[in-house]
N, C-alpha and C. Protein backbone atom coordinates (compact mmCIF):
# COMPACT_ATOMS: atom_id res chain seq x y z
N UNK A 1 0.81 -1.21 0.00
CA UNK A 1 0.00 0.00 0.00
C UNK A 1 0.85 1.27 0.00
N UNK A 2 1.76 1.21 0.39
CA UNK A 2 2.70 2.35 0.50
C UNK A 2 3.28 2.79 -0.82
N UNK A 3 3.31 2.16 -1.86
CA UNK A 3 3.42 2.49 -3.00
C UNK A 3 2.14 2.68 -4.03
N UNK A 4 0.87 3.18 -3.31
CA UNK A 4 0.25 3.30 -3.96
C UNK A 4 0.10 4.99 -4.86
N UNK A 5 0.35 5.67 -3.99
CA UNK A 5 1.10 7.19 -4.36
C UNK A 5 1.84 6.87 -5.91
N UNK A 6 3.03 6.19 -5.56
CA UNK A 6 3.95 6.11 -6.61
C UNK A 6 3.21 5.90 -7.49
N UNK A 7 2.67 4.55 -7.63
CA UNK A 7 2.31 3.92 -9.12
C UNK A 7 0.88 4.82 -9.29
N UNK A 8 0.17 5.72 -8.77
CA UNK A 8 -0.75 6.57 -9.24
C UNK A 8 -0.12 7.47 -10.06
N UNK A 9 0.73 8.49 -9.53
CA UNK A 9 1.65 9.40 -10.16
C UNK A 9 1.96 8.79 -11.28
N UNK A 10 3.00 7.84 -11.22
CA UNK A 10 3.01 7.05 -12.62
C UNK A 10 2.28 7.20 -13.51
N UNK A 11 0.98 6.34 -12.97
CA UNK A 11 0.06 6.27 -14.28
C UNK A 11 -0.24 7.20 -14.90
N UNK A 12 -1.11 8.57 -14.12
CA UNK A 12 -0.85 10.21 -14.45
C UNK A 12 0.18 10.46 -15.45
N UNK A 13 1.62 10.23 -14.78
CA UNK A 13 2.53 10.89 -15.78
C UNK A 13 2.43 9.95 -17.02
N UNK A 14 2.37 8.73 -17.31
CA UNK A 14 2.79 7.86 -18.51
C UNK A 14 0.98 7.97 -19.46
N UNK A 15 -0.27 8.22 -18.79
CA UNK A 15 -1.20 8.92 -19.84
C UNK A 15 -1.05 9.98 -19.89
N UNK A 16 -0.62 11.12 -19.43
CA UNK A 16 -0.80 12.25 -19.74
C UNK A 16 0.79 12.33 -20.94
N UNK A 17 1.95 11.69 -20.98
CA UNK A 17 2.51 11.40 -21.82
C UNK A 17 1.72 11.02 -23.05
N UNK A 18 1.07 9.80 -23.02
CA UNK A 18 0.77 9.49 -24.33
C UNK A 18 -0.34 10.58 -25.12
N UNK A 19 -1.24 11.24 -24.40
CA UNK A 19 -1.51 12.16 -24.71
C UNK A 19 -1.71 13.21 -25.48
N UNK A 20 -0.18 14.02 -24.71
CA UNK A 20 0.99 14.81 -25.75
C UNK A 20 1.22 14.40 -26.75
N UNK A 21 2.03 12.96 -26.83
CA UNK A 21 2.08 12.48 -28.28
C UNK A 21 1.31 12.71 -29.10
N UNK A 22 0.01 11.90 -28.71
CA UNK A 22 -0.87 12.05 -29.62
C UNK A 22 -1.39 13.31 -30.08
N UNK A 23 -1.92 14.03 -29.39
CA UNK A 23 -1.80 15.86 -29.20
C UNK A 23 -1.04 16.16 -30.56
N UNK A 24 0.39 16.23 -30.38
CA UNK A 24 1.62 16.40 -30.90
C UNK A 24 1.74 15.90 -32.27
N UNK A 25 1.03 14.60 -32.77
CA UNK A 25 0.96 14.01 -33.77
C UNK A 25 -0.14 14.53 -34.63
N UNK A 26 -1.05 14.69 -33.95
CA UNK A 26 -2.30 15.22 -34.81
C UNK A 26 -2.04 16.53 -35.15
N UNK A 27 -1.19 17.76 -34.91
CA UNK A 27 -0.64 18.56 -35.36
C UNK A 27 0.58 18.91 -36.07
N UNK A 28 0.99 17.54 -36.29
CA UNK A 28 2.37 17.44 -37.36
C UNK A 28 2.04 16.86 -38.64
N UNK A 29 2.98 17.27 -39.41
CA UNK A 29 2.99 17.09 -41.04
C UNK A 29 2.93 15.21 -41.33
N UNK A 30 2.05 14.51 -41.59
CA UNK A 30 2.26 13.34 -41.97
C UNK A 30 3.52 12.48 -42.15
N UNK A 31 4.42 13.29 -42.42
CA UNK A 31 5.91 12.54 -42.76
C UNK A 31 6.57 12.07 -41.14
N UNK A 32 6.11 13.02 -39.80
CA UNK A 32 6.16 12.68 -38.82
C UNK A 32 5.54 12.00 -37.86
N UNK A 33 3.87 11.68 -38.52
CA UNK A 33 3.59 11.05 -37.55
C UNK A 33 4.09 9.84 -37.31
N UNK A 34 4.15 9.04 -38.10
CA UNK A 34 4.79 7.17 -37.68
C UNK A 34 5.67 7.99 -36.49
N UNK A 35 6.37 8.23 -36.41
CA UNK A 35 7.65 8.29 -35.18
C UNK A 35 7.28 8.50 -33.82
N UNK A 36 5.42 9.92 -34.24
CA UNK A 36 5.30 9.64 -32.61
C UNK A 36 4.33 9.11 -32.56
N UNK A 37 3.71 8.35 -33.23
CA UNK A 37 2.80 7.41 -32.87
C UNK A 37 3.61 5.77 -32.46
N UNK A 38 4.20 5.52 -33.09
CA UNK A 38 5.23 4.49 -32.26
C UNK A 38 5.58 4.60 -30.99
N UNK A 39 5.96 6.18 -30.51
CA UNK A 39 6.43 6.54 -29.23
C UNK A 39 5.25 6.21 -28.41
N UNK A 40 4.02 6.39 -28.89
CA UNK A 40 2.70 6.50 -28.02
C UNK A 40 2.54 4.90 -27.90
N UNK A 41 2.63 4.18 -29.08
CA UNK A 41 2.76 2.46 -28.68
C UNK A 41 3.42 2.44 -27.62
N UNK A 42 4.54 2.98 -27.98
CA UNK A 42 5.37 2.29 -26.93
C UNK A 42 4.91 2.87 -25.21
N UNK A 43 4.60 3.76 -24.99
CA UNK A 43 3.95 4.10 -23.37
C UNK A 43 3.15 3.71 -23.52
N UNK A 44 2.07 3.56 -24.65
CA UNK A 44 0.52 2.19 -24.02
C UNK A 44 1.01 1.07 -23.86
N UNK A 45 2.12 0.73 -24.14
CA UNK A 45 2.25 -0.79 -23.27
C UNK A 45 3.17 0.06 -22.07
N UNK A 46 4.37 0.52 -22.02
CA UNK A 46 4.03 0.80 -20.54
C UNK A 46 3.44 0.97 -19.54
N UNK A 47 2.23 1.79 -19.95
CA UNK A 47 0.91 2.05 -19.21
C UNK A 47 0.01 0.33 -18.52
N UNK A 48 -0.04 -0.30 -19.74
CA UNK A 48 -0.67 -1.69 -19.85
C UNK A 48 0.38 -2.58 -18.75
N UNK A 49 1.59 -1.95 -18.04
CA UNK A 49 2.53 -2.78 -17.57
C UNK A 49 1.78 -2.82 -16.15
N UNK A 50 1.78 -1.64 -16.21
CA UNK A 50 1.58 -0.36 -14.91
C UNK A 50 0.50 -0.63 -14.15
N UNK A 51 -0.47 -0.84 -15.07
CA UNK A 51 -2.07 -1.08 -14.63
C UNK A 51 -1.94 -2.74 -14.11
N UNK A 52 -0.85 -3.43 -14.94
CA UNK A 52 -1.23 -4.86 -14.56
C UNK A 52 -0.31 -4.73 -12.83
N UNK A 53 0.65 -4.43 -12.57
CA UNK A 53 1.46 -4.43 -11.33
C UNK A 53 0.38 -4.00 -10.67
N UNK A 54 -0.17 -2.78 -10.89
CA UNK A 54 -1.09 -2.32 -9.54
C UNK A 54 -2.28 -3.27 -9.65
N UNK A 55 -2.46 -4.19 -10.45
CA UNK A 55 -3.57 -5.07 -10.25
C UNK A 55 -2.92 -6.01 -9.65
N UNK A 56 -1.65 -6.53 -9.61
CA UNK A 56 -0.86 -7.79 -8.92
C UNK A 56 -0.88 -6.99 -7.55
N UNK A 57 -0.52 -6.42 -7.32
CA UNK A 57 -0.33 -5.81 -6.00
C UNK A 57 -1.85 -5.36 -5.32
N UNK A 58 -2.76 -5.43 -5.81
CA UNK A 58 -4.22 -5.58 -5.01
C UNK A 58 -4.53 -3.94 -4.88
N UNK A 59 -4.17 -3.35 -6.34
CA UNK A 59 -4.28 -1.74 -5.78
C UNK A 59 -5.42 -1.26 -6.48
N UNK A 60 -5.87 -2.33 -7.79
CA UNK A 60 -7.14 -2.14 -8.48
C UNK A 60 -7.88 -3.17 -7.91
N UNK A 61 -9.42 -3.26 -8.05
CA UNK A 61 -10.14 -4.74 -7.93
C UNK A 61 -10.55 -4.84 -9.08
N UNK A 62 -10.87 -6.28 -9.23
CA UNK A 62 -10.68 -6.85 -10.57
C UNK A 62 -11.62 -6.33 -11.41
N UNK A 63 -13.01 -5.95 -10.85
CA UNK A 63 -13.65 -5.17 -11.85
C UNK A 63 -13.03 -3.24 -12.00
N UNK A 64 -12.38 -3.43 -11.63
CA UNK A 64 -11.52 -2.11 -11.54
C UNK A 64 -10.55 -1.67 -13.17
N UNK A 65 -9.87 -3.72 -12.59
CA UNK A 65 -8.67 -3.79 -13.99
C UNK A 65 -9.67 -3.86 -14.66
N UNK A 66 -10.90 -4.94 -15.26
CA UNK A 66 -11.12 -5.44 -16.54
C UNK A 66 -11.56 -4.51 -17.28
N UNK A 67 -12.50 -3.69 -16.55
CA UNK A 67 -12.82 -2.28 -17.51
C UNK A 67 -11.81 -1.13 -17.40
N UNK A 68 -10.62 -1.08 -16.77
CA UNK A 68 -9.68 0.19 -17.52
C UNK A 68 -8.43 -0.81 -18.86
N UNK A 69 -8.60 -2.56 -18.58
CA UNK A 69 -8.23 -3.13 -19.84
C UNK A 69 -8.94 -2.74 -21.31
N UNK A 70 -10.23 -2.96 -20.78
CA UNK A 70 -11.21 -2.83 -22.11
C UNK A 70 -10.99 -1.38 -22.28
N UNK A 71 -11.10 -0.39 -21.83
CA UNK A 71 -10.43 0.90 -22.56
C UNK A 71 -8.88 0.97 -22.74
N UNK A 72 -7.89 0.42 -22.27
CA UNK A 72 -6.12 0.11 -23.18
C UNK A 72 -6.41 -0.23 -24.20
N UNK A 73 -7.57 -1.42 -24.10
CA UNK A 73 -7.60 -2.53 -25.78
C UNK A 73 -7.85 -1.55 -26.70
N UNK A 74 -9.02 -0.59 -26.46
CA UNK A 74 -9.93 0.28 -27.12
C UNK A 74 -8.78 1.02 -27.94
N UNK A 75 -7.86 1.65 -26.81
CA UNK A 75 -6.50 2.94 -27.26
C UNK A 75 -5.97 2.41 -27.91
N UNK A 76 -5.59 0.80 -27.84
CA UNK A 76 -4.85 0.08 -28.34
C UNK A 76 -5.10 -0.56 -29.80
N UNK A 77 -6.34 -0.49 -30.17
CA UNK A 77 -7.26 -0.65 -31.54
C UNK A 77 -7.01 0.26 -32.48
N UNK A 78 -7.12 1.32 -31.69
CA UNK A 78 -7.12 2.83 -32.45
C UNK A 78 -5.72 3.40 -32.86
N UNK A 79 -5.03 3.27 -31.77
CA UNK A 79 -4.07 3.38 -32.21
C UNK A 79 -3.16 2.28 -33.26
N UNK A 80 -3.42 1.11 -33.48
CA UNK A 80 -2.68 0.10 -34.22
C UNK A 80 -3.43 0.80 -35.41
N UNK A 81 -4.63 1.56 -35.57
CA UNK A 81 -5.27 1.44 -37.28
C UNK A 81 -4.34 2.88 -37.27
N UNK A 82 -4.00 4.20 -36.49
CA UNK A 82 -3.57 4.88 -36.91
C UNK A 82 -1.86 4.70 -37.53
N UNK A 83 -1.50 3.92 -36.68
CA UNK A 83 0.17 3.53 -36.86
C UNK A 83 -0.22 2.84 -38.26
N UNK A 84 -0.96 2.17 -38.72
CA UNK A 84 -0.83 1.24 -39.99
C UNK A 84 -1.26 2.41 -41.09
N UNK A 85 -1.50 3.27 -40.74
CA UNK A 85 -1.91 4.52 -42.04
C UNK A 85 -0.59 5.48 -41.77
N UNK A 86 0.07 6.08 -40.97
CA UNK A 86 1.17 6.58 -41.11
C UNK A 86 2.33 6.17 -40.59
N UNK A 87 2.86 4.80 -40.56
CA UNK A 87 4.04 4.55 -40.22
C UNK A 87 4.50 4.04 -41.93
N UNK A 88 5.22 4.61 -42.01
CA UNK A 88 6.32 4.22 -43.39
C UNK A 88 7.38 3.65 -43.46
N UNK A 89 7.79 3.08 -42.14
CA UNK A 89 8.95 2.17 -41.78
C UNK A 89 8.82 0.68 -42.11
């Protein structure tokens, strides 16, 4: 319980990160988005790490995790169709 502070802050900082990205992407020239939309993959699975520890550690209840999963999956949908329209790598 004593780290429940921490891994809140966390979560805060690593969505309000992906966010920005996204923010950040939707106002850049196409030739840039793949780069930060990858970046934003990459903190939704951090995020997806984050949420699962504080569910191992008894800091969500399980109907707590399954519906903030079903909205990751959701980010996680959306974002895989946007990465497959502007990533050029």
């Amino acid at each position: 319980r004593s780290q429940r502070a921490v891994l809140g802050r966390r979560l805060q900082e690593i969505g309000l990160g992906i966010l920005d990205l996204l923010l950040t992407a939707r106002k850049s020239p196409a030739s840039a988005r793949g780069a930060l939309l990858v970046q934003a993959d990459i903190e939704l699975d951090r995020l997806r790490y984050t949420v699962r520890l504080c569910h191992t550690l008894a800091l969500f209840t399980d109907k707590q995790y399954r519906y903030l999963s079903g909205l990751l999956a959701e980010v996680g949908r959306l974002l895989g169709t946007w990465l497959a329209r502007y990533n050029t790598t």
